[in-house]
C-alpha atoms as a PDB file:
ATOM      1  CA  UNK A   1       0.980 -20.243  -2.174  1.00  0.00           C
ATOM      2  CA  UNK A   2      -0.108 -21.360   0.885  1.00  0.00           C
ATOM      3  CA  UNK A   3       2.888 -21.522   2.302  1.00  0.00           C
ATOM      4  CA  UNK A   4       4.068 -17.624   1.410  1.00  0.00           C
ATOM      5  CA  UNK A   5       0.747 -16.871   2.959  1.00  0.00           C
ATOM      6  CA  UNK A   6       1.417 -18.783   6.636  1.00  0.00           C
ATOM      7  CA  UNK A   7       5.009 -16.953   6.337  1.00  0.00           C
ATOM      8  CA  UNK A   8       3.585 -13.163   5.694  1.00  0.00           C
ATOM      9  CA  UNK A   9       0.606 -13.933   8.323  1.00  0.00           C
ATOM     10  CA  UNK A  10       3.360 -15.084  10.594  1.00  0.00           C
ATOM     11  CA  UNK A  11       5.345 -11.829   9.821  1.00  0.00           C
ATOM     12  CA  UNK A  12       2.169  -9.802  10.272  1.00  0.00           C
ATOM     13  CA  UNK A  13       1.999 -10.930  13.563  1.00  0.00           C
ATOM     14  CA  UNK A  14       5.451 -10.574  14.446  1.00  0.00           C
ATOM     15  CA  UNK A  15       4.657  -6.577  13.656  1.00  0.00           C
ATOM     16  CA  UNK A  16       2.105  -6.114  15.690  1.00  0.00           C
ATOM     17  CA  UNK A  17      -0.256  -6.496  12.675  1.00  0.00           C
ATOM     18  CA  UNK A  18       0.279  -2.819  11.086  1.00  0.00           C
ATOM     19  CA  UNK A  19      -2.382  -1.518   9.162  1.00  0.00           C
ATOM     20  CA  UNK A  20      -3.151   1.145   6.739  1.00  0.00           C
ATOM     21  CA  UNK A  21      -0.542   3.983   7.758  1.00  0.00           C
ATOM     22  CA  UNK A  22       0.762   1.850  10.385  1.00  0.00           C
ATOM     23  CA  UNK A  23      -1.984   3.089  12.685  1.00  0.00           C
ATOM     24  CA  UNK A  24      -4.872  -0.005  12.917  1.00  0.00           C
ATOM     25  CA  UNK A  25      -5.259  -1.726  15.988  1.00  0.00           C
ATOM     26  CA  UNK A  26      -4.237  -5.433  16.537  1.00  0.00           C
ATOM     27  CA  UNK A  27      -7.840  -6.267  16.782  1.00  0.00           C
ATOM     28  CA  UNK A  28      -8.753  -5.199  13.463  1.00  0.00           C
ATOM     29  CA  UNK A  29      -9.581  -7.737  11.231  1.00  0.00           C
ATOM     30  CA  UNK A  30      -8.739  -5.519   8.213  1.00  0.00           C
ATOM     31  CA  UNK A  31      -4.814  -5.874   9.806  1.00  0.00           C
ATOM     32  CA  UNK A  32      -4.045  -9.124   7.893  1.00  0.00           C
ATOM     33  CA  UNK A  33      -6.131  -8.376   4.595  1.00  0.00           C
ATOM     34  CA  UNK A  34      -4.416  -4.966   4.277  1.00  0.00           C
ATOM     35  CA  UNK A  35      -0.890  -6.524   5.415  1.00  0.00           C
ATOM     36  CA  UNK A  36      -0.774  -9.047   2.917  1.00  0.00           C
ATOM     37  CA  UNK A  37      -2.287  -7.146   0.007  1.00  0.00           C
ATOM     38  CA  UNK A  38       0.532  -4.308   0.871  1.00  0.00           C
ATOM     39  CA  UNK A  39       3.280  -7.052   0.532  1.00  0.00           C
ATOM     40  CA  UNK A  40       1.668  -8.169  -2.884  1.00  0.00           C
ATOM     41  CA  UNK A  41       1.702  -4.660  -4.241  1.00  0.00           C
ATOM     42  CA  UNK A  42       4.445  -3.831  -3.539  1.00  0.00           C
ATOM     43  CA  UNK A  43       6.479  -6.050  -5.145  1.00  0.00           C
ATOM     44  CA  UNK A  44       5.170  -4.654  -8.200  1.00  0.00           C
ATOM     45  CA  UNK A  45       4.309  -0.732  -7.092  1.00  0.00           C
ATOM     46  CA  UNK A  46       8.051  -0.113  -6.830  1.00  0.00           C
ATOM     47  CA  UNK A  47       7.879   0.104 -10.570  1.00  0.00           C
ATOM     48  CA  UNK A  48       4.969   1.728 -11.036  1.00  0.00           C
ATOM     49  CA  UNK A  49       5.119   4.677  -8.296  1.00  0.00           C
ATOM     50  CA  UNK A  50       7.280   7.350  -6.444  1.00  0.00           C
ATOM     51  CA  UNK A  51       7.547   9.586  -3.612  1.00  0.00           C
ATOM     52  CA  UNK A  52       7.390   6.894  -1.042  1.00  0.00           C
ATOM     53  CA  UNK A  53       7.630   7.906   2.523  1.00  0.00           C
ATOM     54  CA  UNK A  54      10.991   6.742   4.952  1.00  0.00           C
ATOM     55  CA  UNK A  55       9.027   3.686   6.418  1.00  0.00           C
ATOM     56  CA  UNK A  56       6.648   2.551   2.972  1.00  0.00           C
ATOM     57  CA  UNK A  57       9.413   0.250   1.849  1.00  0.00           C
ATOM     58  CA  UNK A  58      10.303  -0.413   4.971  1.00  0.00           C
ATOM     59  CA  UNK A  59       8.755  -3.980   6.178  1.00  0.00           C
ATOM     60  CA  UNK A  60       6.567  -4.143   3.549  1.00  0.00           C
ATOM     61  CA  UNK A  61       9.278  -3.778   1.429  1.00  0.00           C
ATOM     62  CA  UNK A  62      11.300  -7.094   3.311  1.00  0.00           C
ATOM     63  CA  UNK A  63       8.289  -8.621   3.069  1.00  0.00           C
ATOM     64  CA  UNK A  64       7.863  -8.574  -0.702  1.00  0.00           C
ATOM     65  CA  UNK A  65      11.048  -9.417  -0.986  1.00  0.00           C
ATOM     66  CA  UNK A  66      10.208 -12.852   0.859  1.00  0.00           C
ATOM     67  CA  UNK A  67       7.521 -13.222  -1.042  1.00  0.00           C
ATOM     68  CA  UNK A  68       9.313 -13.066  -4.329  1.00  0.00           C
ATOM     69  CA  UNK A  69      12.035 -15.556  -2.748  1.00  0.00           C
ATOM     70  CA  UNK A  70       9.124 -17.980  -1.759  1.00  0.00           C
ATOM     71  CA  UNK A  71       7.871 -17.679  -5.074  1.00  0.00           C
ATOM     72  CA  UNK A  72      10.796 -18.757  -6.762  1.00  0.00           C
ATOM     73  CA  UNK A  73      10.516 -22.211  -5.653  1.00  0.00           C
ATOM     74  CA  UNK A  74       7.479 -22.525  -8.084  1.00  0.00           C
ATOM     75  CA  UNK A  75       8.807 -20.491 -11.022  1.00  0.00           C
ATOM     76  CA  UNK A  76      12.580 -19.666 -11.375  1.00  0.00           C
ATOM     77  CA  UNK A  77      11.698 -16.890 -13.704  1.00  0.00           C
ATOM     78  CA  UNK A  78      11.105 -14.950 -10.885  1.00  0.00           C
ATOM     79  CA  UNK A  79      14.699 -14.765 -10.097  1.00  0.00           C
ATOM     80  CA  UNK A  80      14.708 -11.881 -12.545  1.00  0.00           C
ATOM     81  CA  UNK A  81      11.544 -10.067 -10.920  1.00  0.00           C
ATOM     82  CA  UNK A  82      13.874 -10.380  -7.935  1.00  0.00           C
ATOM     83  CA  UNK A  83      16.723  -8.459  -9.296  1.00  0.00           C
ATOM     84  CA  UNK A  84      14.720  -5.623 -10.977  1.00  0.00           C
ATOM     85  CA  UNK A  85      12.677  -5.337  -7.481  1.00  0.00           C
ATOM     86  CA  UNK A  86      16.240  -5.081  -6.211  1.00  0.00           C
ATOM     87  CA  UNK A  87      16.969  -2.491  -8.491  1.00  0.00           C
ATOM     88  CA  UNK A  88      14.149  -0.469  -8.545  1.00  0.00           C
ATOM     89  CA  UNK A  89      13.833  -0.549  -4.537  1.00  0.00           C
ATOM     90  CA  UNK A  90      17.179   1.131  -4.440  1.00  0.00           C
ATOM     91  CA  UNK A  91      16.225   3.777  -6.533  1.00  0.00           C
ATOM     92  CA  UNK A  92      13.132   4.192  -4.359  1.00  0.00           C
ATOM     93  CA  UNK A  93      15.141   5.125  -2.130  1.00  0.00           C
ATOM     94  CA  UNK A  94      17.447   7.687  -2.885  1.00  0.00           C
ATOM     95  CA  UNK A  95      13.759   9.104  -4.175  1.00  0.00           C
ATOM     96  CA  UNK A  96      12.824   9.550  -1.140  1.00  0.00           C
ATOM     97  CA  UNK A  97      15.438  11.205   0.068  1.00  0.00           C
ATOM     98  CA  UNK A  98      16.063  13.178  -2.426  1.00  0.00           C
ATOM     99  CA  UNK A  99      12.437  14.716  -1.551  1.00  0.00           C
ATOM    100  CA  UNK A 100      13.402  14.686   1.838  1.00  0.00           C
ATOM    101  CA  UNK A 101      16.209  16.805   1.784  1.00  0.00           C
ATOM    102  CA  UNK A 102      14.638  19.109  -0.120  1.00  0.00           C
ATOM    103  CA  UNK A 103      12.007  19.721   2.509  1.00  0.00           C
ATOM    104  CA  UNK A 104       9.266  17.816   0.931  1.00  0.00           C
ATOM    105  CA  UNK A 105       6.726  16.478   4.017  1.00  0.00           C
ATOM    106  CA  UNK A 106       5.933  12.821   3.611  1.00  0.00           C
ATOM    107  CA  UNK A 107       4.102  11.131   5.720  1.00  0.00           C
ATOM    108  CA  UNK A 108       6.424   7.821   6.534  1.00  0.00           C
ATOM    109  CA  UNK A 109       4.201   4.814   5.380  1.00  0.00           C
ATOM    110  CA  UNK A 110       2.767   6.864   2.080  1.00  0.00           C
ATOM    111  CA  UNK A 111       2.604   4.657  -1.004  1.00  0.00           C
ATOM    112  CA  UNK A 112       4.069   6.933  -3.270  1.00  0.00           C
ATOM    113  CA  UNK A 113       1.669   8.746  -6.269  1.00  0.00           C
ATOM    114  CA  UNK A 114       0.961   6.737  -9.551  1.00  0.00           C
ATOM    115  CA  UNK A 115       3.352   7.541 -12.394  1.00  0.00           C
ATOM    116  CA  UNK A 116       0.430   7.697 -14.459  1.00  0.00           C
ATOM    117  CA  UNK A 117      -1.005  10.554 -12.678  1.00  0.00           C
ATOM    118  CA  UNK A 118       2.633  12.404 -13.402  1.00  0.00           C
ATOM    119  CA  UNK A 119       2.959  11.324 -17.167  1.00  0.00           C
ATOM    120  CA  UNK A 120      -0.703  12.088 -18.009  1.00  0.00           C
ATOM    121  CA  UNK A 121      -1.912  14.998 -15.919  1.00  0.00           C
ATOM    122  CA  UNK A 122      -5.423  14.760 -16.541  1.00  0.00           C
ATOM    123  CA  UNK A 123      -5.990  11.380 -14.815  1.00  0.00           C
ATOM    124  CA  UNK A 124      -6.513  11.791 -11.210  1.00  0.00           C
ATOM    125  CA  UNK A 125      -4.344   9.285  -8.775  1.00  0.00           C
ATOM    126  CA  UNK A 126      -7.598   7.343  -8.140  1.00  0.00           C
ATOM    127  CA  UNK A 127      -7.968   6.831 -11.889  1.00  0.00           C
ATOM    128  CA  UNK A 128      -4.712   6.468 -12.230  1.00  0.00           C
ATOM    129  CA  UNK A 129      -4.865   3.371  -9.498  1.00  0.00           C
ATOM    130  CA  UNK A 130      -7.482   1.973 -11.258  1.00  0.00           C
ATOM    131  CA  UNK A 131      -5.583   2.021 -14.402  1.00  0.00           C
ATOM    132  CA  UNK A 132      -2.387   0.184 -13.014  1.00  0.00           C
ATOM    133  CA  UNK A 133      -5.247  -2.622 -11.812  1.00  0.00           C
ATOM    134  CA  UNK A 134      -6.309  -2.667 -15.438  1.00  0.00           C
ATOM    135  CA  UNK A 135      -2.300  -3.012 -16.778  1.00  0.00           C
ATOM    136  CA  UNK A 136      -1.971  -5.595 -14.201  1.00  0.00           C
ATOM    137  CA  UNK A 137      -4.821  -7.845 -14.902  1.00  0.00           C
ATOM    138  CA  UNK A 138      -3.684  -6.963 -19.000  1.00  0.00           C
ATOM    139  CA  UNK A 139       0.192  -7.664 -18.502  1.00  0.00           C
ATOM    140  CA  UNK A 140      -0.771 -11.143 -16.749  1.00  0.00           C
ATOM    141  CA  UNK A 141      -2.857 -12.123 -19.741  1.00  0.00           C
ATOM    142  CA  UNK A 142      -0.314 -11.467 -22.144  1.00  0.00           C
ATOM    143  CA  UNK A 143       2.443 -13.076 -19.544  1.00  0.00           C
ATOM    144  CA  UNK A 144      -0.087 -16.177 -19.209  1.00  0.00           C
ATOM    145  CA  UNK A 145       1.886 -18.079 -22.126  1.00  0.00           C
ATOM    146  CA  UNK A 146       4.909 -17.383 -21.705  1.00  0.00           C
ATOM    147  CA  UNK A 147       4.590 -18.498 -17.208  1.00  0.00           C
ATOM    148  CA  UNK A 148       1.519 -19.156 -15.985  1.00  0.00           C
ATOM    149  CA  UNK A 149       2.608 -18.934 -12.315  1.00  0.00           C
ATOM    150  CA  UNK A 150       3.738 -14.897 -13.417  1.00  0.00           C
ATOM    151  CA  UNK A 151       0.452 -14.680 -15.166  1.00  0.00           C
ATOM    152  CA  UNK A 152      -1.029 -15.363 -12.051  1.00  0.00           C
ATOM    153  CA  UNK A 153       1.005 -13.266  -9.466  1.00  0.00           C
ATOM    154  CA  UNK A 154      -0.064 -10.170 -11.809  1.00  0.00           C
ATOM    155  CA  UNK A 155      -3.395 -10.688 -12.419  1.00  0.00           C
ATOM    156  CA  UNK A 156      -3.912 -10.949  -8.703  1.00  0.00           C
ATOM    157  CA  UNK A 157      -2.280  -7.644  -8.429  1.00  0.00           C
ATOM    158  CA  UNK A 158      -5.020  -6.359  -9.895  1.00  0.00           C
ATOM    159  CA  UNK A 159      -7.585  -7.440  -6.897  1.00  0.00           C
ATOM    160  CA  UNK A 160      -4.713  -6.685  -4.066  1.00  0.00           C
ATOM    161  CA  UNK A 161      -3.953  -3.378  -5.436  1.00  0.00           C
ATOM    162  CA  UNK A 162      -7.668  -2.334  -5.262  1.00  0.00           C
ATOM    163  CA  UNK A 163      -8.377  -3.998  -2.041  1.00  0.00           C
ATOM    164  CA  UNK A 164      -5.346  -2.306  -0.234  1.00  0.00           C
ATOM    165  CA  UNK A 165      -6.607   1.429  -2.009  1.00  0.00           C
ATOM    166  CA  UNK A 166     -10.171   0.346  -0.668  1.00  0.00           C
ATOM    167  CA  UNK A 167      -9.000   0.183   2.728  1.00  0.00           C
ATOM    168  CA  UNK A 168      -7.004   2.852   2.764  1.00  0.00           C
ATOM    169  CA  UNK A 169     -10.084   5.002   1.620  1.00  0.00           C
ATOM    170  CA  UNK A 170     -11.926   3.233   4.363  1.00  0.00           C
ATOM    171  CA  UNK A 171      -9.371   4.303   7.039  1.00  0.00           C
ATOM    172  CA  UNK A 172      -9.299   7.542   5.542  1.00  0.00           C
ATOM    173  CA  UNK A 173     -12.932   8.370   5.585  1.00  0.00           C
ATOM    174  CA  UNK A 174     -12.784   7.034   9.296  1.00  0.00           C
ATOM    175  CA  UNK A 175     -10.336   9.373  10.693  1.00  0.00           C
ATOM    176  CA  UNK A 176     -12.139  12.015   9.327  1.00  0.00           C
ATOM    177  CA  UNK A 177     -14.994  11.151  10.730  1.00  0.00           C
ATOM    178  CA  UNK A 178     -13.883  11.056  14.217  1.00  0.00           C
ATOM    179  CA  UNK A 179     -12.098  14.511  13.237  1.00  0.00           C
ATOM    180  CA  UNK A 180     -15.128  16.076  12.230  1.00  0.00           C
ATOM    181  CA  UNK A 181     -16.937  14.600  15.706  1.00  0.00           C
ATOM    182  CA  UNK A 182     -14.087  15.747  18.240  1.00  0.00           C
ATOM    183  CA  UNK A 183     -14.668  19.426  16.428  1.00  0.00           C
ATOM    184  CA  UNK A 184     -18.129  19.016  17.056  1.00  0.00           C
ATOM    185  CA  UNK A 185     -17.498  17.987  20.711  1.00  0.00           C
ATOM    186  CA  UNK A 186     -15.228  20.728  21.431  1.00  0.00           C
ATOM    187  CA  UNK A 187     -17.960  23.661  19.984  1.00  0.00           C
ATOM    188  CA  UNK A 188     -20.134  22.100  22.127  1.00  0.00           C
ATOM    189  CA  UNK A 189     -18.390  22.092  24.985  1.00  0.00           C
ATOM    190  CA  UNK A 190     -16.925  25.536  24.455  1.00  0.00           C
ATOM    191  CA  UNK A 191     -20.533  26.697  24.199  1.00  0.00           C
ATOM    192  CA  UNK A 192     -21.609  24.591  27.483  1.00  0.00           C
ATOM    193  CA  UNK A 193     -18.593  26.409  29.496  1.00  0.00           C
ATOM    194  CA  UNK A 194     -19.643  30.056  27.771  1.00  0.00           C
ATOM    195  CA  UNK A 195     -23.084  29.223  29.636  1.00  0.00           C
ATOM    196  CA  UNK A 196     -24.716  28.286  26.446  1.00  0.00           C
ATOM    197  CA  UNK A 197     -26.422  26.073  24.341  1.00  0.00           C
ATOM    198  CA  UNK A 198     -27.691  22.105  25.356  1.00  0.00           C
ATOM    199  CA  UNK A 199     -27.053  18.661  25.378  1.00  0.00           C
ATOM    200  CA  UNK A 200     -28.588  18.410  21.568  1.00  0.00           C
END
């Protein structure tokens, strides 16, 4: 595994280390972490979601599609993981732009909603993330006998699926921080050129 992970840091790098949304800076350490757990996830998430923005399967797409190709050199098996990603990334697709054309406004790196949250409506979609990390870490127990390489790949789906929604939540709760201070900073300043209030 070393060896997928020099290739994806490599292609991290090569993108200008993207973060969550696309919008981290290089400097960010979070960069990599996110980068790679993205690639992870979504060589599985393409089964498991829909309503992915123009751009989510973009490069993170190519790059699971690497990784699954790297992985094949220690378990052949994958070969049919390949094919269904194939598959199942082309119906992605037309998805999306399916919602497109009908006016829907995605933002271009979104992740797509759980299925879960669709086919049982009273699970919220951060339930219903928490839930595909259960199936994962479940579905590589039960795949442990028959490949213990697959076994693997999905049970550590389970920790890169909740460290990329981590953060993303992270991220999240950032911008809107710096949201709620720039409204802050503009009442204030409306009020110091109106003649009023003070520096506190």
């Amino acid at each position: 595994m070393s060896l997928v992970l020099l290739t994806l840091a490599a292609m991290c790098g090569m993108s200008g280390n993207s973060g969550p949304q696309g919008q981290e800076q290089k400097s960010d350490p979070l960069g990599l972490l996110y980068f790679l757990c993205n690639v992870h996830c979504t060589t599985f998430t393409v089964f498991l979601h829909y309503g992915f923005g123009s751009e989510a399967l973009g490069f993170p797409g190519l790059g699971a599609l690497i990784l699954i190709i790297l992985c094949m050199a220690s378990e052949a098996r994958m070969l049919y993981w390949l094919m269904a990603f194939l598959v199942a990334l082309i119906i992605q697709r037309i998805i999306t732009f399916a919602y497109l054309g009908r006016g829907y406004a995605l933002h271009s790196m979104d992740a797509g909603l759980p299925l879960l949250s669709k086919l049982l409506p009273f699970l919220s979609v951060k339930s219903a993330i928490v839930m595909e990390a259960l199936l994962c870490l479940v579905a590589g127990g039960f795949m442990f006998d028959v490949s213990p390489f697959i076994g693997k790949y999905l049970m550590w789906g389970c920790i890169t699926l909740i460290v990329r929604t981590a953060i993303e939540v992270s991220v999240f709760n950032r911008r809107m921080q710096r949201l709620r201070d720039q409204d802050l900073e503009a009442r204030w300043l409306a009020e110091r050129f109106r003649g009023r209030g003070d520096y506190h």
